[in-house]
C-alpha atoms as a PDB file:
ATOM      1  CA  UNK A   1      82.512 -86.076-106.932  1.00  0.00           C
ATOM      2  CA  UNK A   2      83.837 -85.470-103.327  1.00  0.00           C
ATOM      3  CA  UNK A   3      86.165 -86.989-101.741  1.00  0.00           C
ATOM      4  CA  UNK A   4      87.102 -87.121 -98.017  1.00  0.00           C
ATOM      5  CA  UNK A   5      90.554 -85.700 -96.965  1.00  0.00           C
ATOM      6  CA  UNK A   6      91.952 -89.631 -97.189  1.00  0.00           C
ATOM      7  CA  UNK A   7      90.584 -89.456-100.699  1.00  0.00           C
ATOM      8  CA  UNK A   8      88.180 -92.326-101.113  1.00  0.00           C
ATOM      9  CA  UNK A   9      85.259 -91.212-102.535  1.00  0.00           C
ATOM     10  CA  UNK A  10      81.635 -91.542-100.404  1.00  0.00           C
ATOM     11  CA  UNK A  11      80.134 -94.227-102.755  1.00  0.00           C
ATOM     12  CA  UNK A  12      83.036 -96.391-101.811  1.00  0.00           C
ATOM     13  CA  UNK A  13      82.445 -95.783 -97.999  1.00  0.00           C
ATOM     14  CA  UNK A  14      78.509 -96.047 -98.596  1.00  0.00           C
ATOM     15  CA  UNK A  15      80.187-100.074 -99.896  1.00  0.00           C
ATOM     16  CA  UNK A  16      82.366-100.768 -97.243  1.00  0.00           C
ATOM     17  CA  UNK A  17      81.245 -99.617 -93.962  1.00  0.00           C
ATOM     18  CA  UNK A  18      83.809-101.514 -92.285  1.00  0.00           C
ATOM     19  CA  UNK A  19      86.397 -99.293 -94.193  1.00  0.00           C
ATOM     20  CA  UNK A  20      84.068 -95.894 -93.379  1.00  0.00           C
ATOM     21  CA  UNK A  21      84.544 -97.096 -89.571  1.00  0.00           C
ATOM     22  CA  UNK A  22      88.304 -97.559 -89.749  1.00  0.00           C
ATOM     23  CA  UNK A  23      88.828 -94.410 -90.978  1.00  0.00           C
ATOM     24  CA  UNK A  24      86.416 -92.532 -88.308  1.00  0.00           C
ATOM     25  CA  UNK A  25      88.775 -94.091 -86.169  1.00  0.00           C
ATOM     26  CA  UNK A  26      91.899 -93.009 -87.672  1.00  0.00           C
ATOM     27  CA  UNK A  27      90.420 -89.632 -87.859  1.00  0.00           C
ATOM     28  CA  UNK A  28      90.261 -89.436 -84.140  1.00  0.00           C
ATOM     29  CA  UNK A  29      93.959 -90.544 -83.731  1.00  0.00           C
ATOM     30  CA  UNK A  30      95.221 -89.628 -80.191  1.00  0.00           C
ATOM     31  CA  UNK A  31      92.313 -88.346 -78.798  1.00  0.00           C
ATOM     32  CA  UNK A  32      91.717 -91.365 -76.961  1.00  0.00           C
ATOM     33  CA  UNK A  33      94.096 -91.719 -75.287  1.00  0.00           C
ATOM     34  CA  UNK A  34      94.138 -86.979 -73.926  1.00  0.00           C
ATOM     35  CA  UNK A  35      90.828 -88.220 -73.000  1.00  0.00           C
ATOM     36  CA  UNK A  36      92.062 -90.825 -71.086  1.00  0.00           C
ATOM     37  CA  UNK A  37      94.866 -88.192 -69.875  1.00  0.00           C
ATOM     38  CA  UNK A  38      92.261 -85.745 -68.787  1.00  0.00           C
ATOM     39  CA  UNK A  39      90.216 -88.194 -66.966  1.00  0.00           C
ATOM     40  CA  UNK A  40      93.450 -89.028 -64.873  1.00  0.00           C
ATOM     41  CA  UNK A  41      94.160 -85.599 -64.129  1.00  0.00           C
ATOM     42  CA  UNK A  42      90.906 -84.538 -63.117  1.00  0.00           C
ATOM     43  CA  UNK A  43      91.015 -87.033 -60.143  1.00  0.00           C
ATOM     44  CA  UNK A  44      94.675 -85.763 -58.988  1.00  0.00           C
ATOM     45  CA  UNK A  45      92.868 -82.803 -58.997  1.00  0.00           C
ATOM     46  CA  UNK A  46      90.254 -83.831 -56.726  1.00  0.00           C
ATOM     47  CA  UNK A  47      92.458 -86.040 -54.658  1.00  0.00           C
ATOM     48  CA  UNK A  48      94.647 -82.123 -54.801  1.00  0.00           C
ATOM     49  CA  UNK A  49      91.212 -80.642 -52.952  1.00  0.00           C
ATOM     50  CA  UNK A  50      90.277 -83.483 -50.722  1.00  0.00           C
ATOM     51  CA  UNK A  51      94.111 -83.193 -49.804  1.00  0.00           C
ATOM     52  CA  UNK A  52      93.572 -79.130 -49.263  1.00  0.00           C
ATOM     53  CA  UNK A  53      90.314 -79.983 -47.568  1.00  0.00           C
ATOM     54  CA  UNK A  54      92.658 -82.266 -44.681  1.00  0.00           C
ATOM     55  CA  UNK A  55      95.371 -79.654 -44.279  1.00  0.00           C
ATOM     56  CA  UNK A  56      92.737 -76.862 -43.671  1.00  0.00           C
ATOM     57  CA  UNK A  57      90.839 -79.276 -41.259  1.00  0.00           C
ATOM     58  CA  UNK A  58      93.949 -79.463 -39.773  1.00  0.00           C
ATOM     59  CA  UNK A  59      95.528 -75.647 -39.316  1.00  0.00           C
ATOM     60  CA  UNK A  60      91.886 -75.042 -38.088  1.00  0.00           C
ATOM     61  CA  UNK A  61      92.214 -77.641 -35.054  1.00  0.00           C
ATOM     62  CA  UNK A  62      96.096 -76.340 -34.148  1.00  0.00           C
ATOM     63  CA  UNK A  63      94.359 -72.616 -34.195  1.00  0.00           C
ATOM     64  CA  UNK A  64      91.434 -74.144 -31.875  1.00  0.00           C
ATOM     65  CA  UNK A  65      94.240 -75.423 -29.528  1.00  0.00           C
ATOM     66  CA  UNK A  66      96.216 -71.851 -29.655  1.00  0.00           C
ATOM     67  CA  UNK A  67      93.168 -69.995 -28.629  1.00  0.00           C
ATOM     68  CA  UNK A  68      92.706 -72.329 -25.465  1.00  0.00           C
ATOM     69  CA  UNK A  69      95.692 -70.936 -23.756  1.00  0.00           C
ATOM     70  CA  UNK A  70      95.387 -67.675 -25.762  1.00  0.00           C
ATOM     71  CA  UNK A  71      94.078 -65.074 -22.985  1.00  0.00           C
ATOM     72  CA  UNK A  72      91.944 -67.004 -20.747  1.00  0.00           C
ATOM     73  CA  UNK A  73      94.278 -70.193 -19.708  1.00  0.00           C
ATOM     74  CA  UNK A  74      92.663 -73.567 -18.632  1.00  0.00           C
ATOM     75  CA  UNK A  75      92.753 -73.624 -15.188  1.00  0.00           C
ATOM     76  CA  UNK A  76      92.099 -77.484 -14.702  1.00  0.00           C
ATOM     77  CA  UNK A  77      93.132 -80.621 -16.307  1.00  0.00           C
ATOM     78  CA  UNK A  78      89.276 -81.274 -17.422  1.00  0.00           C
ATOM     79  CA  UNK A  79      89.163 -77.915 -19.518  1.00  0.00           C
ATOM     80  CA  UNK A  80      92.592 -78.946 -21.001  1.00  0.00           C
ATOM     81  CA  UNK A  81      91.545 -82.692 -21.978  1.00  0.00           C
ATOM     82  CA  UNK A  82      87.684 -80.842 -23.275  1.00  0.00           C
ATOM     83  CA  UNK A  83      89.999 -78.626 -25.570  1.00  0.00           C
ATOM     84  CA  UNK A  84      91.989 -81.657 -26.888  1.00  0.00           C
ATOM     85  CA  UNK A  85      89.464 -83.774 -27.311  1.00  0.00           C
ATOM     86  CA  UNK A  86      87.415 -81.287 -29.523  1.00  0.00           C
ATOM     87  CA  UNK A  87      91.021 -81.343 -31.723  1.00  0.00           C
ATOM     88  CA  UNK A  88      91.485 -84.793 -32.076  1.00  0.00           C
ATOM     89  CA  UNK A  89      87.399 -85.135 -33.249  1.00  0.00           C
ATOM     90  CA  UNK A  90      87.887 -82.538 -35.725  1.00  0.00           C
ATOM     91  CA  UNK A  91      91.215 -84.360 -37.231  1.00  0.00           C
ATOM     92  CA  UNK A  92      89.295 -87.357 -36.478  1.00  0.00           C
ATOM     93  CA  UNK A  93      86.492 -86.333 -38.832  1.00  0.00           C
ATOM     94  CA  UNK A  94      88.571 -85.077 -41.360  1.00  0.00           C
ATOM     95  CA  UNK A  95      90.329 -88.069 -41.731  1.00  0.00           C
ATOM     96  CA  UNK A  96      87.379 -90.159 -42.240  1.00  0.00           C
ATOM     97  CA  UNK A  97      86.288 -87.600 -44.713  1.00  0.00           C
ATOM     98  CA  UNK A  98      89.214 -87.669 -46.128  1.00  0.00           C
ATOM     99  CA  UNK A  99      89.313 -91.458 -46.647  1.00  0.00           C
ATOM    100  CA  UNK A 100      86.079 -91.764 -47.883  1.00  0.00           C
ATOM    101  CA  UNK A 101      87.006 -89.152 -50.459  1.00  0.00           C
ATOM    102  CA  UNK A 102      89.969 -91.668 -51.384  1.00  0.00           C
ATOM    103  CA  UNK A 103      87.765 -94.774 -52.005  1.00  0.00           C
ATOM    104  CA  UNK A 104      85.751 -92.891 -54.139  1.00  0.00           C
ATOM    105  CA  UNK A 105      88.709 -91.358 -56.310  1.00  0.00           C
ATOM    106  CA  UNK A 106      89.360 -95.027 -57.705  1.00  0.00           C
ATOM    107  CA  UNK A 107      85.456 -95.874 -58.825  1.00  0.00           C
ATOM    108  CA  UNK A 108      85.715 -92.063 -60.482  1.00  0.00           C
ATOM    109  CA  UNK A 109      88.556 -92.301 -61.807  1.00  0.00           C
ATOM    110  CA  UNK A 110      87.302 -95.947 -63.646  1.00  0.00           C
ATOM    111  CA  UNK A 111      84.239 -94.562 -64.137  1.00  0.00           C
ATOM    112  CA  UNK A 112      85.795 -91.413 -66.154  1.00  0.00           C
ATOM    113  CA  UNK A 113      88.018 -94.152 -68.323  1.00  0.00           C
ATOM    114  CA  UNK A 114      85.188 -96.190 -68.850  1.00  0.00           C
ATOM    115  CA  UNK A 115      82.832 -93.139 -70.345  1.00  0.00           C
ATOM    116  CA  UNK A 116      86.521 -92.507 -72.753  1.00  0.00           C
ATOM    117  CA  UNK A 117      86.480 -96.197 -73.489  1.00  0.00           C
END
């Protein structure tokens, strides 16, 4: 007769199915626990994008404000205030993307522990 690498025998674990359960579990040892792991690091690594995401928003609105006195200077304070306020919408917008991006993180990350649990 076979027996399973903890040695009991599968008419004994047909007879105790609580004892058949334990041992599934004992089987599966730490993997709980790198799931759990892996979950975690998966949402540093999309907080690690969203964070890339800002920073790019971000060098793109400082190179918007270069090129407004690059070559062709603003002559009056109106087309100096239009070119600032078209960089403080775009940080503006990437800030509220960024912290909607952050609320969501959290429910991910529980929903990723909950689908290890």
């Amino acid at each position: 007769m076979k027996t399973n690498p903890f040695g009991m025998d599968p008419g004994m674990m047909n007879a105790n199915p609580m004892l058949a359960w334990w041992q599934q579990q004992l089987t599966r040892g730490g993997n709980p626990v790198a799931r759990m792991q892996l979950a975690w690091m998966e949402s540093l690594a999309d907080a690690m994008q969203f964070e890339a995401q800002f920073l790019k928003a971000i060098a793109e609105s400082g190179e918007q404000i270069a090129k407004c006195f690059d070559g062709e200077q603003p002559k009056t304070p109106e087309e100096v205030q239009e070119c600032y306020q078209k960089m403080v919408q775009q940080i503006s917008d990437a800030q509220m993307k960024r912290v909607e991006h952050a609320a969501q993180l959290s429910h991910d990350f529980r929903k990723r522990i909950w689908e290890e649990i």
